[in-house]
Structures are given as structure tokens and as C-alpha cells.
Protein backbone atom coordinates (compact mmCIF):
# COMPACT_ATOMS: atom_id res chain seq x y z
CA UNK A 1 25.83 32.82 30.04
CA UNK A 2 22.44 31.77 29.37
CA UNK A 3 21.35 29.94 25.88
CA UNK A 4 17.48 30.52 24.57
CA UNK A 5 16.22 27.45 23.34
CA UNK A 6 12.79 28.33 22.36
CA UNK A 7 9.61 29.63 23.06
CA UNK A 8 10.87 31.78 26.05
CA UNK A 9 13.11 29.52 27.77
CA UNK A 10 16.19 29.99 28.44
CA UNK A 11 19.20 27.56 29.98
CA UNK A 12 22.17 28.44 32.41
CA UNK A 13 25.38 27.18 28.86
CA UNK A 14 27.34 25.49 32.14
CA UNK A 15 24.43 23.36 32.39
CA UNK A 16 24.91 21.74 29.01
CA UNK A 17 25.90 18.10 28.54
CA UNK A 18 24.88 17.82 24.96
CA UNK A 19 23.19 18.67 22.48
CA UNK A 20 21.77 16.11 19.70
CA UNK A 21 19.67 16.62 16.71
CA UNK A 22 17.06 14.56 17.00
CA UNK A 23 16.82 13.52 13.83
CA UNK A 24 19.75 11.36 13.32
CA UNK A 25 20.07 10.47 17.04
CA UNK A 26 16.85 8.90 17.31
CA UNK A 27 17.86 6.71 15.26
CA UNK A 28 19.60 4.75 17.61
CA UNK A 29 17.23 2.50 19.72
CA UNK A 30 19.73 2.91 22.84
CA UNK A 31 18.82 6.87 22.39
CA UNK A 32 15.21 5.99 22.01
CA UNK A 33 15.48 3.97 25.08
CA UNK A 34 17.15 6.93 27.16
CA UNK A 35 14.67 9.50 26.26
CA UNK A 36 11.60 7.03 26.70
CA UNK A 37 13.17 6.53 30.28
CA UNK A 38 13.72 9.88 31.03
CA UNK A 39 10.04 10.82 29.86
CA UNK A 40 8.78 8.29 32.39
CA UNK A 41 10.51 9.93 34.74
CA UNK A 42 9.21 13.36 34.05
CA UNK A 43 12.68 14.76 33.15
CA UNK A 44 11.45 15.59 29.47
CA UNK A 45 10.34 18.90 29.11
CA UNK A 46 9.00 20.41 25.40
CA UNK A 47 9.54 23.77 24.26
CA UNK A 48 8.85 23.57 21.26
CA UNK A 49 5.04 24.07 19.54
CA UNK A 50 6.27 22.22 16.30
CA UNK A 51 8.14 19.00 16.29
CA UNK A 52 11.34 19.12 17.87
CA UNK A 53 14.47 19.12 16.08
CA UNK A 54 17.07 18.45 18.48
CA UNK A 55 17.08 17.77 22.24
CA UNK A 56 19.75 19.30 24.98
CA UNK A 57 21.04 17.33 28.26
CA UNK A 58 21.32 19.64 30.83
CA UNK A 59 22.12 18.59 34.74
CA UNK A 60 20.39 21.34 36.91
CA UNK A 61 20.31 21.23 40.28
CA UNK A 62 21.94 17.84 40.74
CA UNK A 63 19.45 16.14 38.33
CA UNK A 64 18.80 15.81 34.50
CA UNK A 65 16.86 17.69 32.04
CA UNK A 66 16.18 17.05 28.76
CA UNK A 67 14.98 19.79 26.66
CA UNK A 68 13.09 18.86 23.44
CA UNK A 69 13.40 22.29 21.67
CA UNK A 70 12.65 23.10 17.32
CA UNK A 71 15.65 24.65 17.00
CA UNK A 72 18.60 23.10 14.85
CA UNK A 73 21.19 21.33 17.04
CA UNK A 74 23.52 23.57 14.27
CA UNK A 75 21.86 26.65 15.46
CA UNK A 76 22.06 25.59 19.51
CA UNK A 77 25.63 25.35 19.08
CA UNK A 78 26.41 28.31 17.08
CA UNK A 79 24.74 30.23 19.80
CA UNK A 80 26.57 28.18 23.03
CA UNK A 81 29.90 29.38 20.76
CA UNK A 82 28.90 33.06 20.99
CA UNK A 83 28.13 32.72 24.58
């Protein structure tokens, strides 16, 4: 099944490796690290027009994603449960 995760994307739910509100994960400087990392390396992708609220891992294609998104890590996950 696929997830929407904002502004017309849309994710393969097998995919998913997490999902985090960003929030109280950032928090964490070992999280900050990661997704500073993974920005450098151009695996960060925004779909959000607003400040994000939560952020997804995703492996796709043998690599990983992460998908800064507005929607509520509640509401992601509520919707990977219906899937």
C-alpha cells in the first residue's frame, strides 16, 4: 500500500523504517547529527511548504530517504495502520 505524506507525494508503507516527530526527536543531538548527515548527502527531501512536523526513514531502492513532511507523526501512523 502506498502512504501520502504531503503535498502530492506518496511512499511505497514497505518502505518505512520509521517515523519520528520531529519535534521531540530533534532534540537529541545524535538525531540532529543523522539528519545533518543525511542532508549533506542529498538524501533529505521536503514535502512540506510549512515547517515540518515529523520526518519518515524510508530505504528505496537500496538507499535511504528521509522525508521531512507537516504532517503529525500521530497522523502518519494512523494512516500506515489503515493501510
Amino acid at each position: 500500500m502506498y502512504l501520502h505524506i504531503g503535498q502530492n507525494t506518496t511512499i511505497l508503507s514497505k518502505s518505512i523504517i520509521g517515523i519520528f516527530d520531529l519535534d521531540h526527536s530533534s532534540s537529541s543531538k545524535i538525531t540532529r547529527d543523522f539528519l545533518r548527515i543525511q542532508e549533506q548527502k542529498h538524501r533529505v527531501i521536503n514535502v512540506s511548504d510549512d515547517l515540518p512536523r515529523s520526518f519518515l526513514i524510508c530505504e528505496e531502492q537500496g538507499s535511504i530517504r528521509i522525508y521531512l513532511t507537516q504532517i503529525s507523526s500521530s497522523t502518519l501512523l494512523r494512516r500506515a495502520a489503515v493501510s
